[in-house]
Protein backbone atom coordinates (compact mmCIF):
# COMPACT_ATOMS: atom_id res chain seq x y z
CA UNK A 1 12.22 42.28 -126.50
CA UNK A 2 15.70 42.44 -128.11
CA UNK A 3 14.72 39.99 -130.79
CA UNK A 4 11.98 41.90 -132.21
CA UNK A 5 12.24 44.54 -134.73
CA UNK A 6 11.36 48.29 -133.85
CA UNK A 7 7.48 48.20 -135.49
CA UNK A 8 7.23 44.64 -133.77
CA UNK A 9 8.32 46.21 -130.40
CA UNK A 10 5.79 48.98 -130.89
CA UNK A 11 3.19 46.73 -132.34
CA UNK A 12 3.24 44.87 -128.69
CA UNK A 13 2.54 48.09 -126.77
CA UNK A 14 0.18 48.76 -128.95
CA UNK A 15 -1.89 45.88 -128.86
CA UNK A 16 -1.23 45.67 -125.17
CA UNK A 17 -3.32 48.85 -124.93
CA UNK A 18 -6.21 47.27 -126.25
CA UNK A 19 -5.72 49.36 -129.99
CA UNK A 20 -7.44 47.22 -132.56
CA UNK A 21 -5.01 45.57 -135.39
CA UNK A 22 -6.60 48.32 -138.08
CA UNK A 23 -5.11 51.52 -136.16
CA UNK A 24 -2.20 49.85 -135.74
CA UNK A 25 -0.85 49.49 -139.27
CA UNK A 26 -1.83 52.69 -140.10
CA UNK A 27 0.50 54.26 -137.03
CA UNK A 28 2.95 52.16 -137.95
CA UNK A 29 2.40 52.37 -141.74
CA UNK A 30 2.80 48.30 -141.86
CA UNK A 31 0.34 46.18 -143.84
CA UNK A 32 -2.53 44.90 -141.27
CA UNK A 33 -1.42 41.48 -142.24
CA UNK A 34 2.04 41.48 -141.23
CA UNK A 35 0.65 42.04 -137.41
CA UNK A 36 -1.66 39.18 -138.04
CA UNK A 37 1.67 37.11 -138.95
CA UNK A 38 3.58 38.39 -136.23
CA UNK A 39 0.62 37.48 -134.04
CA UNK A 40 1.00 33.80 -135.07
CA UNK A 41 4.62 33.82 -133.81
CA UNK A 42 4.60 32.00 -130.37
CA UNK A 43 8.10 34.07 -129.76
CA UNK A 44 5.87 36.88 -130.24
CA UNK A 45 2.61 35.74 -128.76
CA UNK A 46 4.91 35.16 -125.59
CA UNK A 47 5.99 38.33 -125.50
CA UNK A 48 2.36 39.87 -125.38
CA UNK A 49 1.07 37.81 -122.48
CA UNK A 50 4.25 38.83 -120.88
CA UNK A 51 3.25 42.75 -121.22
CA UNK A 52 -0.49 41.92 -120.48
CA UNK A 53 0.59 40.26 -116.93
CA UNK A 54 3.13 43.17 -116.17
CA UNK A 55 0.35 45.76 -117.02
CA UNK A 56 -2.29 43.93 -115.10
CA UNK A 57 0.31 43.67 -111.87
CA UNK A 58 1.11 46.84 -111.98
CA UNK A 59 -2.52 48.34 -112.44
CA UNK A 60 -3.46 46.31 -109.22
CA UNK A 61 -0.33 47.36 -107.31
CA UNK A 62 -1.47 50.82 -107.94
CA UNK A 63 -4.85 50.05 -107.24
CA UNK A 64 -4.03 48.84 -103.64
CA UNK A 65 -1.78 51.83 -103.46
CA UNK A 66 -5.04 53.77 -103.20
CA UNK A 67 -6.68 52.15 -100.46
């Protein structure tokens, strides 16, 4: 995630947690429309599906911890 920008890097685990685009740029005090650019960057886009997979392997590793 070195290539992104702080508010990018924050913008990720933000939208990784589901936190519509709206509540985001108000956080971050960034114009909703600059996420929706960043969005369109496949660097970027990339990036999210890689914290989506890690989150969703590590929620069912914990998961099967419980059993």
């Amino acid at each position: 995630m070195e290539s992104f920008n702080a508010q990018q890097q924050q913008t990720l685990r933000l939208l990784a947690t589901g936190l519509r685009i709206d509540k985001i740029a108000k956080t971050l005090r960034v114009h909703r429309s600059t996420i929706w650019r960043w969005r369109q960057d496949p660097e970027f886009i990339g990036q999210w599906n890689q914290i989506l997979k890690d989150t969703r392997e590590e929620q069912t590793r914990s998961s099967l911890e419980l059993q």
